[in-house]
Protein backbone atom coordinates (compact mmCIF):
# COMPACT_ATOMS: atom_id res chain seq x y z
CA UNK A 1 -23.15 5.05 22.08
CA UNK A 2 -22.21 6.30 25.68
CA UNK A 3 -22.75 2.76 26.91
CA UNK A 4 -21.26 3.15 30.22
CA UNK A 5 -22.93 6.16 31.64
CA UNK A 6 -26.01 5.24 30.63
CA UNK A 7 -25.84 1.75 31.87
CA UNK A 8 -24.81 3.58 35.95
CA UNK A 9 -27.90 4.86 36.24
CA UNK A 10 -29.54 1.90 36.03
CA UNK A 11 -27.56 -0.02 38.31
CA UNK A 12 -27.48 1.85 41.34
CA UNK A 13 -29.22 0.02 44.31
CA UNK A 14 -29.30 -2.13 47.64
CA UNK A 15 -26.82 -4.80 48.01
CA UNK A 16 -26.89 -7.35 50.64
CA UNK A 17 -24.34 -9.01 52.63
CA UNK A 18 -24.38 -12.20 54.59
CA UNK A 19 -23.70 -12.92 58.36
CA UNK A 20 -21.35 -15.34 59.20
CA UNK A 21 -21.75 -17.17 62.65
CA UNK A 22 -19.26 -19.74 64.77
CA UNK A 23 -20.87 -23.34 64.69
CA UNK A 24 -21.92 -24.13 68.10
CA UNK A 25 -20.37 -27.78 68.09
CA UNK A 26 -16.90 -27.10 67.37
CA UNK A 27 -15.33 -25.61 70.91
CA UNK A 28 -12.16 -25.57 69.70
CA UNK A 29 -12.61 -22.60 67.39
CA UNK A 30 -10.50 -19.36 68.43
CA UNK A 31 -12.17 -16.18 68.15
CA UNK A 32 -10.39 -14.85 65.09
CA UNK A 33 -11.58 -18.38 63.37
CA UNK A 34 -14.67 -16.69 61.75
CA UNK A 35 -13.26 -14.07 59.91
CA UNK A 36 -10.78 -16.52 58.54
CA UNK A 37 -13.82 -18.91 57.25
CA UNK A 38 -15.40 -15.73 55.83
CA UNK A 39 -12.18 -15.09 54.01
CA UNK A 40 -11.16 -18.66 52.42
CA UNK A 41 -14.69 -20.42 52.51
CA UNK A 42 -17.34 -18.95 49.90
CA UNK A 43 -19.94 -21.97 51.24
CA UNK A 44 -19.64 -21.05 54.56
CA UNK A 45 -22.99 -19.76 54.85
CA UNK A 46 -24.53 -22.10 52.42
CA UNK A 47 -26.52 -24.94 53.37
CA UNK A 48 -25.40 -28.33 52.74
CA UNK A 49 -27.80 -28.87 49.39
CA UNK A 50 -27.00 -25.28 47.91
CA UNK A 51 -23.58 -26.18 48.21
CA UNK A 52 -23.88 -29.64 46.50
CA UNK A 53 -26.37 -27.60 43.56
CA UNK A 54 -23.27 -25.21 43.17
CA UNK A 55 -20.95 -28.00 42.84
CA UNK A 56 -22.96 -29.50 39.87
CA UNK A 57 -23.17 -26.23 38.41
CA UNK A 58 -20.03 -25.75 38.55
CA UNK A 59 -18.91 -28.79 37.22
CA UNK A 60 -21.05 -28.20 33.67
CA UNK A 61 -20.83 -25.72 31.04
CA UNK A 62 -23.69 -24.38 28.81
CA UNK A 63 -21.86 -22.35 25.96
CA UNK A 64 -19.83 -24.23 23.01
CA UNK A 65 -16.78 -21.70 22.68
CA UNK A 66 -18.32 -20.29 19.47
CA UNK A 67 -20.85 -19.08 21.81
CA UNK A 68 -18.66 -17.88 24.44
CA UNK A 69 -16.55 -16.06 22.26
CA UNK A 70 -19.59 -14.54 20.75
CA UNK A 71 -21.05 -13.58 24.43
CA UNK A 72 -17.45 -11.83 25.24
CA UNK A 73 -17.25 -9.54 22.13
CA UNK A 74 -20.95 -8.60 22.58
CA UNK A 75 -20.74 -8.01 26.55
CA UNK A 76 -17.59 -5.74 25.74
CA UNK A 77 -19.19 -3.74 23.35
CA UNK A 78 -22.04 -3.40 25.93
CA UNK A 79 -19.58 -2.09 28.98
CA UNK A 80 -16.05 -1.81 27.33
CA UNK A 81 -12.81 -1.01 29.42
CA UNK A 82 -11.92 2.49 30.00
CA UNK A 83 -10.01 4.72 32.35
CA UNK A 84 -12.02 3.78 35.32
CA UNK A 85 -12.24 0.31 35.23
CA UNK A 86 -11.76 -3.10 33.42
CA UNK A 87 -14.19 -4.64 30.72
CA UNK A 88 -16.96 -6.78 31.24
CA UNK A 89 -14.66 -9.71 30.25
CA UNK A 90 -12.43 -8.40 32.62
CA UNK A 91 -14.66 -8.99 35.30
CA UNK A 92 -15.20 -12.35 34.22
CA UNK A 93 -19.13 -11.53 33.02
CA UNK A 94 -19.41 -14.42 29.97
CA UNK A 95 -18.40 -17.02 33.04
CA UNK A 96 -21.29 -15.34 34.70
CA UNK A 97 -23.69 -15.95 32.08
CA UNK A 98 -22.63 -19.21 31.48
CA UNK A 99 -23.38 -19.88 35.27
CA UNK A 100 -26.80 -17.96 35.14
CA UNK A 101 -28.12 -19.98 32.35
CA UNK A 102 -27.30 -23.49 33.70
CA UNK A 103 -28.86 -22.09 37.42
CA UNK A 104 -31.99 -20.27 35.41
CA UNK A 105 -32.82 -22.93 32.61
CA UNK A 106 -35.40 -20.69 31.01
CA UNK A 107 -32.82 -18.60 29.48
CA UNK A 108 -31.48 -21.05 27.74
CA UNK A 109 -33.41 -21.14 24.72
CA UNK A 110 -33.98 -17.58 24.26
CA UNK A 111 -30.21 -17.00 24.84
CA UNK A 112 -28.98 -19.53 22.51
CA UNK A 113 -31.95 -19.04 19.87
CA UNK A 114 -30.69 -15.30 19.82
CA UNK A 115 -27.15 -16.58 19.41
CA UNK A 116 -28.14 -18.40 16.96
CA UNK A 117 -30.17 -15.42 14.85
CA UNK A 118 -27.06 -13.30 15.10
CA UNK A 119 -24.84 -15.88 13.27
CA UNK A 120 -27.36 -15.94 10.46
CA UNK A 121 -28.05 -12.39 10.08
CA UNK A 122 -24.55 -12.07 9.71
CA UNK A 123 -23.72 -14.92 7.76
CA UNK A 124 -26.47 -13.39 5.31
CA UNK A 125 -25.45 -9.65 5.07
CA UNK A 126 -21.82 -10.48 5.75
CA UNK A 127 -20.81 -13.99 5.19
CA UNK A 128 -19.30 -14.05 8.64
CA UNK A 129 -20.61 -14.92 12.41
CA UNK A 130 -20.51 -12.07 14.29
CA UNK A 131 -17.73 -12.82 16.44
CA UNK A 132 -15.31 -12.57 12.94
CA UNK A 133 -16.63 -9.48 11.95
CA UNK A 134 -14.60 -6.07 11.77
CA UNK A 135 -14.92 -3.81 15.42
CA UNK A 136 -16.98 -1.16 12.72
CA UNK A 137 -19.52 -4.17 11.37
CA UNK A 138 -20.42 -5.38 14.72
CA UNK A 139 -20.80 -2.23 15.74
CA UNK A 140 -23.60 -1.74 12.67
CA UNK A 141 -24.98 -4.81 13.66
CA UNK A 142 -25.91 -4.19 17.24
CA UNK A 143 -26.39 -0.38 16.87
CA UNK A 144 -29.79 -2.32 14.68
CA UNK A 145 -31.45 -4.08 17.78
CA UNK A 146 -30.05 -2.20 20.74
CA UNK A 147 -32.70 0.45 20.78
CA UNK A 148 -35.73 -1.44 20.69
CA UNK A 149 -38.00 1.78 19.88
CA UNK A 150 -35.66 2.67 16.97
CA UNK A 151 -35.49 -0.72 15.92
CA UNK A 152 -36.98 -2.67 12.61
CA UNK A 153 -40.08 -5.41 12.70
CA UNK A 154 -37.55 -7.79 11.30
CA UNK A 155 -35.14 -7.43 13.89
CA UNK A 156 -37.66 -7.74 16.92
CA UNK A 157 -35.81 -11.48 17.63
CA UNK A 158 -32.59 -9.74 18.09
CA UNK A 159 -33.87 -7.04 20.08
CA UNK A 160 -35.45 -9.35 22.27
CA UNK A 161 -32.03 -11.27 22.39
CA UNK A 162 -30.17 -8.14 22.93
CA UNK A 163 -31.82 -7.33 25.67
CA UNK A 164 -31.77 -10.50 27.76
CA UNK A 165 -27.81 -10.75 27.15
CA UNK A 166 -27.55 -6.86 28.10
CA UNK A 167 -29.51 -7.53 31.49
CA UNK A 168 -27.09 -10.30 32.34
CA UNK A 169 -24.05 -8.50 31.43
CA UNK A 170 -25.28 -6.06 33.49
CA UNK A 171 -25.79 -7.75 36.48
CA UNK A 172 -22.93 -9.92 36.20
CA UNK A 173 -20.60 -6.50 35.68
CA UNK A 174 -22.36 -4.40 39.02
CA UNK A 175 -21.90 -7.55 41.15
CA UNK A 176 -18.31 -7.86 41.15
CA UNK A 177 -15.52 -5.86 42.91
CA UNK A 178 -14.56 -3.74 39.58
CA UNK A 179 -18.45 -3.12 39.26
CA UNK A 180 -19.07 -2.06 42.72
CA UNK A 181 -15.30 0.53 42.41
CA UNK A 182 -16.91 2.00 38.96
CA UNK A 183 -20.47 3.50 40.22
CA UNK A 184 -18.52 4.28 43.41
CA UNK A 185 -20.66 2.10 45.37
CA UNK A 186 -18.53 1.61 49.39
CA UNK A 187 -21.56 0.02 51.16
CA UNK A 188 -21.96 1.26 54.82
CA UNK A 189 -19.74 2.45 56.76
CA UNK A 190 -19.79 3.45 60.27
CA UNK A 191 -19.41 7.12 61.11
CA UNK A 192 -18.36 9.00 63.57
CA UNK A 193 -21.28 11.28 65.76
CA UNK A 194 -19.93 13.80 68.32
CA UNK A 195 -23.53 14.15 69.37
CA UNK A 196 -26.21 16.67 68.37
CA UNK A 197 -25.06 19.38 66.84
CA UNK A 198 -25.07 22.98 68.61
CA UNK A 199 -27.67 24.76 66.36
CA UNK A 200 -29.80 22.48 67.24
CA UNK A 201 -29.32 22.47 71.18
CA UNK A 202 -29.80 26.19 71.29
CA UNK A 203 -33.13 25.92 68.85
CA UNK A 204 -34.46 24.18 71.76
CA UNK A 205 -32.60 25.64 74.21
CA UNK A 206 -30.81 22.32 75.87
CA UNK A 207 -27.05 21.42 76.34
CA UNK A 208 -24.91 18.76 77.20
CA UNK A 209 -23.72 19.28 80.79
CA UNK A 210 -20.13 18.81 81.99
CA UNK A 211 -20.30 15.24 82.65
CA UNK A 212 -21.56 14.05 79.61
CA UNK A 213 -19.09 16.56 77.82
CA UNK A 214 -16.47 14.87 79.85
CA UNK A 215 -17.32 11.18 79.25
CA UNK A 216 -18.48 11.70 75.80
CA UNK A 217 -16.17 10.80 72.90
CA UNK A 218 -15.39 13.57 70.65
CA UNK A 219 -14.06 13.02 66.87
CA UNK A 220 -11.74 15.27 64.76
CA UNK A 221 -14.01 16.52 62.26
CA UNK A 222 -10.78 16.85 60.58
């Protein structure tokens, strides 16, 4: 299973960024102030009630360790480490989850049912959970219900399983750091334009003239 290549193309997108701006009733703030919020305060943008929601989040936990331990092997196997970057439990993605399904509660049953069905398909063809099984058994096991076209009636519950946790593992993987370094992804960056380019003055048979040539910036193309 090429895992990781397949999982790039999917993942390439838009990503936004927030704007932070100076509070107007706090004159005492030095210029270089706001790029020091943006740097040690993640609520800085937040309002005052997503900041409190985040806090209760925060503060609670969804998995039992059986489950997170279970979540980690299975959102390895889905984006494993290799040369280019960490794992998905490098990046911190069963934390993620964890997060997602206390801030999305609708997830919670179908992730925890499918949890659950993995244990006891397990437990029945190996008398193990998943998470104790050999590298090669879980392998077996979620080669079953990661194709969903290739996959049995019987195993349609896992599938469905399979594919929730993959989205989130996912998500959480190509929203971090190591995610955004392993597509390549730099986000936008100012260039440098040294005007219109000369083929296409002539085409229409216009130049610069001295002045502008003179008080124009030019960049090294170097």
């Amino acid at each position: 299973m090429d895992r990781r290549n397949s999982i790039k193309a999917l993942v390439l997108g838009t990503v936004s960024t927030g704007v932070l701006i100076e509070a107007c009733d706090n004159p005492d703030k030095k210029a270089g102030d706001v790029k020091d919020i943006a740097k040690n305060d993640a609520n800085a943008d937040r309002m005052a009630e997503e900041v409190e929601f985040n806090k209760k989040l925060n503060a609670e936990k969804f998995f039992t360790e059986h489950e997170l331990a279970t979540v980690a092997v299975l959102s390895d196997i889905i984006i494993p480490k290799d040369e280019a970057s960490g794992s998905a439990t490098d990046a911190k993605v069963p934390e993620f989850i964890d997060f997602m399904m206390r801030d999305k509660p609708e997830h919670q049953t179908p992730m925890r049912g499918g949890l659950k069905w993995l244990d006891l398909d397990c437990m029945k063809r190996y008398e193990k959970s998943f998470k104790d099984l050999s590298a090669e058994q879980q392998i077996a096991v979620v080669d079953r219900i990661a194709y969903p076209k290739k996959a049995k009636p019987e195993d349609k519950a896992g599938v469905n399983f399979f594919s929730l946790l993959r989205n989130f593992t996912v998500t959480g993987f190509y929203t971090t750091e190591m995610g955004y370094k392993d597509v390549g992804y730099v986000g936008n960056k100012p260039n440098q334009w040294n005007g219109v380019p000369a083929d296409v003055l002539k085409q229409y048979n216009v130049a610069y003239t001295e002045k502008e040539l003179k008080e124009c910036i030019s960049f090294d193309k170097a």
